[in-house]
N, C-alpha and C. Protein backbone atom coordinates (compact mmCIF):
# COMPACT_ATOMS: atom_id res chain seq x y z
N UNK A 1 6.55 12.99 24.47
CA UNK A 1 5.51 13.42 23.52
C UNK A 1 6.14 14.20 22.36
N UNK A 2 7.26 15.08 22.61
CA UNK A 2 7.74 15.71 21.46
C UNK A 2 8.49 15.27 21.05
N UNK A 3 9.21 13.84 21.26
CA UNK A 3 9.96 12.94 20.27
C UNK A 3 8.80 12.57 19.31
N UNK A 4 7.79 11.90 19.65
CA UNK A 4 7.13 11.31 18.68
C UNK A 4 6.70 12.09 17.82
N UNK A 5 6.00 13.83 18.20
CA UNK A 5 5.90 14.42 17.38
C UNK A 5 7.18 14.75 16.05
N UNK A 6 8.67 14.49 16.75
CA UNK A 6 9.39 15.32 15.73
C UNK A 6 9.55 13.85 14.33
N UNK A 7 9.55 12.71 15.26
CA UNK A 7 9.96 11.62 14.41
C UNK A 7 8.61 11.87 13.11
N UNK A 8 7.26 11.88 13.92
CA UNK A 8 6.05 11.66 13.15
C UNK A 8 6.29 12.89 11.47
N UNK A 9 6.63 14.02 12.40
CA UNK A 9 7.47 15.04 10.62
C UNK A 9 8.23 14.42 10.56
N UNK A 10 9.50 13.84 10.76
CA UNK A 10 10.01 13.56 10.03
C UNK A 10 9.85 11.96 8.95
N UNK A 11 8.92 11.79 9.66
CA UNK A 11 8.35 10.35 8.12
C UNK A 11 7.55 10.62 7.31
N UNK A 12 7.03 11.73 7.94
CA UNK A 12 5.98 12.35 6.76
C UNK A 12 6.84 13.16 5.65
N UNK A 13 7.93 13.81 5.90
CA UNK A 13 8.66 14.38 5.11
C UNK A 13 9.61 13.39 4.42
N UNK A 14 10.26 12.51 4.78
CA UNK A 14 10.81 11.14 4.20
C UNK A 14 9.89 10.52 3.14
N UNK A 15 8.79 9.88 3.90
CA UNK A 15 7.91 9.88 2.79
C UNK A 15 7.80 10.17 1.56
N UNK A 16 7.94 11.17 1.15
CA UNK A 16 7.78 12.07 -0.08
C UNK A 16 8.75 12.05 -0.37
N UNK A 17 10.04 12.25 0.27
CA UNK A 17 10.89 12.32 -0.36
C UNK A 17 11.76 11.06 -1.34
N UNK A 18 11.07 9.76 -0.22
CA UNK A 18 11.18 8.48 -0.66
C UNK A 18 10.06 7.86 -2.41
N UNK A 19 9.08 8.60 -1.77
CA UNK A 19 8.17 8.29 -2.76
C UNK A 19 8.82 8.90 -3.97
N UNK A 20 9.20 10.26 -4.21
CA UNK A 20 10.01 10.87 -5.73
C UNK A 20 11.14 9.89 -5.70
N UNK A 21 12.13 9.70 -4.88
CA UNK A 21 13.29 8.46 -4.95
C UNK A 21 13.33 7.33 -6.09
N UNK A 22 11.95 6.51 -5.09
CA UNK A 22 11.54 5.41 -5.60
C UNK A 22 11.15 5.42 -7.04
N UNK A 23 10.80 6.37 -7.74
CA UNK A 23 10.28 6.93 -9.08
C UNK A 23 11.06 6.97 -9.77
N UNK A 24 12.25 7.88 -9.67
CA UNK A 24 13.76 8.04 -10.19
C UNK A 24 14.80 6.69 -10.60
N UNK A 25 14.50 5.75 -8.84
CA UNK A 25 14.80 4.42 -9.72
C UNK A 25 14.21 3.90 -10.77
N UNK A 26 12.89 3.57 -10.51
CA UNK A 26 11.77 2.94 -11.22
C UNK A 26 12.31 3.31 -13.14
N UNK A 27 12.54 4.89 -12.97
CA UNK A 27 12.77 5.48 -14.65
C UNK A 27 13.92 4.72 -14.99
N UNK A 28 15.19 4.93 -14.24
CA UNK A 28 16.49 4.70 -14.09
C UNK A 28 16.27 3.31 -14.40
N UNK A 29 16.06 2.31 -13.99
CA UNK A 29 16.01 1.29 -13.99
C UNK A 29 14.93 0.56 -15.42
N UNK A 30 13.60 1.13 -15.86
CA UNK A 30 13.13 0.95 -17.32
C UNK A 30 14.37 1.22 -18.01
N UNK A 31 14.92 2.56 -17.93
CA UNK A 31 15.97 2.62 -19.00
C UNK A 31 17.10 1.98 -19.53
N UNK A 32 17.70 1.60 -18.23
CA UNK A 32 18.78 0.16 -18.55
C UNK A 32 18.20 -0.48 -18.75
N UNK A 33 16.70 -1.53 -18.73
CA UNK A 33 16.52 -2.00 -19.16
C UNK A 33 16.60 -1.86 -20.83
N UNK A 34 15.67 -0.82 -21.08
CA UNK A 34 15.26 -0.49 -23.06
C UNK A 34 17.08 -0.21 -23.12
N UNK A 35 17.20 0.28 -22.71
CA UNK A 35 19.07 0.32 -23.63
C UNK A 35 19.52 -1.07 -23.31
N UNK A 36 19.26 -2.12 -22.73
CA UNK A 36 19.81 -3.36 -22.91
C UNK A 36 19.41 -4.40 -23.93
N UNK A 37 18.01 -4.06 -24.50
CA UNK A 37 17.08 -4.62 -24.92
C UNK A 37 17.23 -4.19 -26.47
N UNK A 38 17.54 -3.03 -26.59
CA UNK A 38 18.28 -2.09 -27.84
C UNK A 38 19.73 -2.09 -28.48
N UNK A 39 20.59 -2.11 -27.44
CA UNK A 39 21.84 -2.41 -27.80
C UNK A 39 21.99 -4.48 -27.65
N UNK A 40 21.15 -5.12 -27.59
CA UNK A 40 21.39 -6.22 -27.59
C UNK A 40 21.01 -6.48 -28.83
């Protein structure tokens, strides 16, 4: 029972932390785009 509890924090805290991640690419990744699109 207290494995599942510790795993269950810890995806809830992954989570979030994945979710800002995923964002950071998302910017990261528009931007090479517009600088490819600009310097081309």
């Amino acid at each position: 029972m207290s494995e599942e509890k510790e795993s269950y924090g810890f995806w809830t805290k992954y989570k979030r932390f994945a979710n800002t991640e995923i964002l950071l690419y998302v910017i990261m990744i528009v931007g090479i785009i517009l600088g490819i699109i600009i310097f081309s």
